[in-house]
Protein backbone atom coordinates (compact mmCIF):
# COMPACT_ATOMS: atom_id res chain seq x y z
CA UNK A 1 0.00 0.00 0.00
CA UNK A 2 1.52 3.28 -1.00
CA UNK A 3 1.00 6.47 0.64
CA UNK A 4 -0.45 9.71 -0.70
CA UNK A 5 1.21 12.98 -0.88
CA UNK A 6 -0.20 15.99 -0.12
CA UNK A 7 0.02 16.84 -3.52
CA UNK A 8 -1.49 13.35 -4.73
CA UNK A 9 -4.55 14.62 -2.09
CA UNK A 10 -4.29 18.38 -3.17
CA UNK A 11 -5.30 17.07 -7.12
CA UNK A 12 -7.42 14.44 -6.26
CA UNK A 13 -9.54 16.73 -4.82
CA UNK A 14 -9.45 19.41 -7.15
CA UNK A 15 -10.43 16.90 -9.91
CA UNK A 16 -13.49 15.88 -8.36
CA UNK A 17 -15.85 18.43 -9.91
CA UNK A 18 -13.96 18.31 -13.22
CA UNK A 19 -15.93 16.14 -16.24
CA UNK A 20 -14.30 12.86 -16.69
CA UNK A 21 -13.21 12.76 -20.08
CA UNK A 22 -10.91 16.05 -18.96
CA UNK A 23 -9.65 14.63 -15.58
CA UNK A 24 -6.37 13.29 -16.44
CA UNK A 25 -5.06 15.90 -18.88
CA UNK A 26 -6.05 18.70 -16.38
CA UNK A 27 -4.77 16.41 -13.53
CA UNK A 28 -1.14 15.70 -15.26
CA UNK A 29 -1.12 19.63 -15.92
CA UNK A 30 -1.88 20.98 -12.50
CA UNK A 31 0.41 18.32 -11.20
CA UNK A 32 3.52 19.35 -13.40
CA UNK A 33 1.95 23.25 -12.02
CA UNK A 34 2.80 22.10 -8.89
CA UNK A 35 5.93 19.74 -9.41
CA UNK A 36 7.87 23.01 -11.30
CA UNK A 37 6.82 25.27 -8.21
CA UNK A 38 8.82 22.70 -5.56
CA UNK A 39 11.48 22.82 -7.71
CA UNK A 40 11.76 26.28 -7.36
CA UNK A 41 11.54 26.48 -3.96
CA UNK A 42 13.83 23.79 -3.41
CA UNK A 43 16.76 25.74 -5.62
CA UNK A 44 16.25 28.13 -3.15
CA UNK A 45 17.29 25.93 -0.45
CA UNK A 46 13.68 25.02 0.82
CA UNK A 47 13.41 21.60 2.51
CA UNK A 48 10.96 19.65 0.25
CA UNK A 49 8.27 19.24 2.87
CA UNK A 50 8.21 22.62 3.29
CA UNK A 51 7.88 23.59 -0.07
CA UNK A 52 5.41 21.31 -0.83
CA UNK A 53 2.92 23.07 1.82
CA UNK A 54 3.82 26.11 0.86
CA UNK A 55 3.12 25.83 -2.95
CA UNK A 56 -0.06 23.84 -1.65
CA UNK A 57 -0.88 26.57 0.00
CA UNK A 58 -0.91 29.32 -1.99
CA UNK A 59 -2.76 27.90 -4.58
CA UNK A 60 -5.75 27.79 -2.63
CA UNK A 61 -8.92 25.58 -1.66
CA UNK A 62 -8.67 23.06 -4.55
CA UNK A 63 -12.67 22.45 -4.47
CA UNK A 64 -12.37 25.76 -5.69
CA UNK A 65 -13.58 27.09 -8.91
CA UNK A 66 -10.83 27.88 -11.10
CA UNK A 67 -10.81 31.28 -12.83
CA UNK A 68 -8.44 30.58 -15.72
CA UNK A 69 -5.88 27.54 -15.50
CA UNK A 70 -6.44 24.50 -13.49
CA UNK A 71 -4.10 25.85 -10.76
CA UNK A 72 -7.05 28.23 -10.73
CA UNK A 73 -3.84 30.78 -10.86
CA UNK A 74 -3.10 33.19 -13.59
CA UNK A 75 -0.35 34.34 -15.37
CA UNK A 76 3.38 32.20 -15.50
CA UNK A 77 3.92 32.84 -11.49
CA UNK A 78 0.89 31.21 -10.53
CA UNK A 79 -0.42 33.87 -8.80
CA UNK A 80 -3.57 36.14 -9.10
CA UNK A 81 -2.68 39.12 -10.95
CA UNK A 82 -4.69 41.57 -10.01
CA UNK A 83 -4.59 43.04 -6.15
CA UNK A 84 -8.28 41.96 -5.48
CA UNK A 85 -7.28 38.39 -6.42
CA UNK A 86 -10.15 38.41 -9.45
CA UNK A 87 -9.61 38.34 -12.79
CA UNK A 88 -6.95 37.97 -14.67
C-alpha cells in the first residue's frame, strides 16, 4: 500500500468536480503546475516538505472554482494578478 502525498490529495480533490473525459489531462497539468513550483523552492534551499505546503498553500482551496488555468492561478507565477485576487 503506498501512501499519498499531499500533492497526490491536493489534485485528487481538485479533480473531483472536473468532467471525466478532462480529468487526467487537467490532472497531469496541475500536477507538473505544482511539481515546477517545488522545484523552485527547493533551488532556493527550501526543505521539500516545506515547499510542498507552501506551494499547496498558496494555490488555494482546490474544491475551488478555477478562474483561468487549473491551478485556478493566472499568469506564468501562478499567482492572481490583479490586487483583489479576481480576474486575470
Amino acid at each position: 500500500m503506498t501512501t499519498a502525498t499531499l500533492t497526490d490529495r491536493y489534485v485528487d480533490a481538485a479533480m473531483r468536480t472536473v468532467p471525466e473525459t478532462q480529468r487526467d489531462d487537467l490532472a497531469a497539468e496541475l500536477r507538473g503546475s505544482i511539481d515546477d513550483q517545488i522545484e523552485a523552492r527547493l533551488a532556493e534551499g527550501e526543505d521539500h516538505a516545506s515547499a510542498e505546503r507552501a506551494v499547496l498553500t498558496d494555490l488555494g482551496n482546490p474544491t475551488s472554482s478555477p478562474r483561468s488555468t487549473p491551478t485556478g492561478r493566472c499568469g506564468s507565477s501562478g499567482r492572481a494578478t490583479s490586487s483583489t485576487g479576481g480576474g486575470c
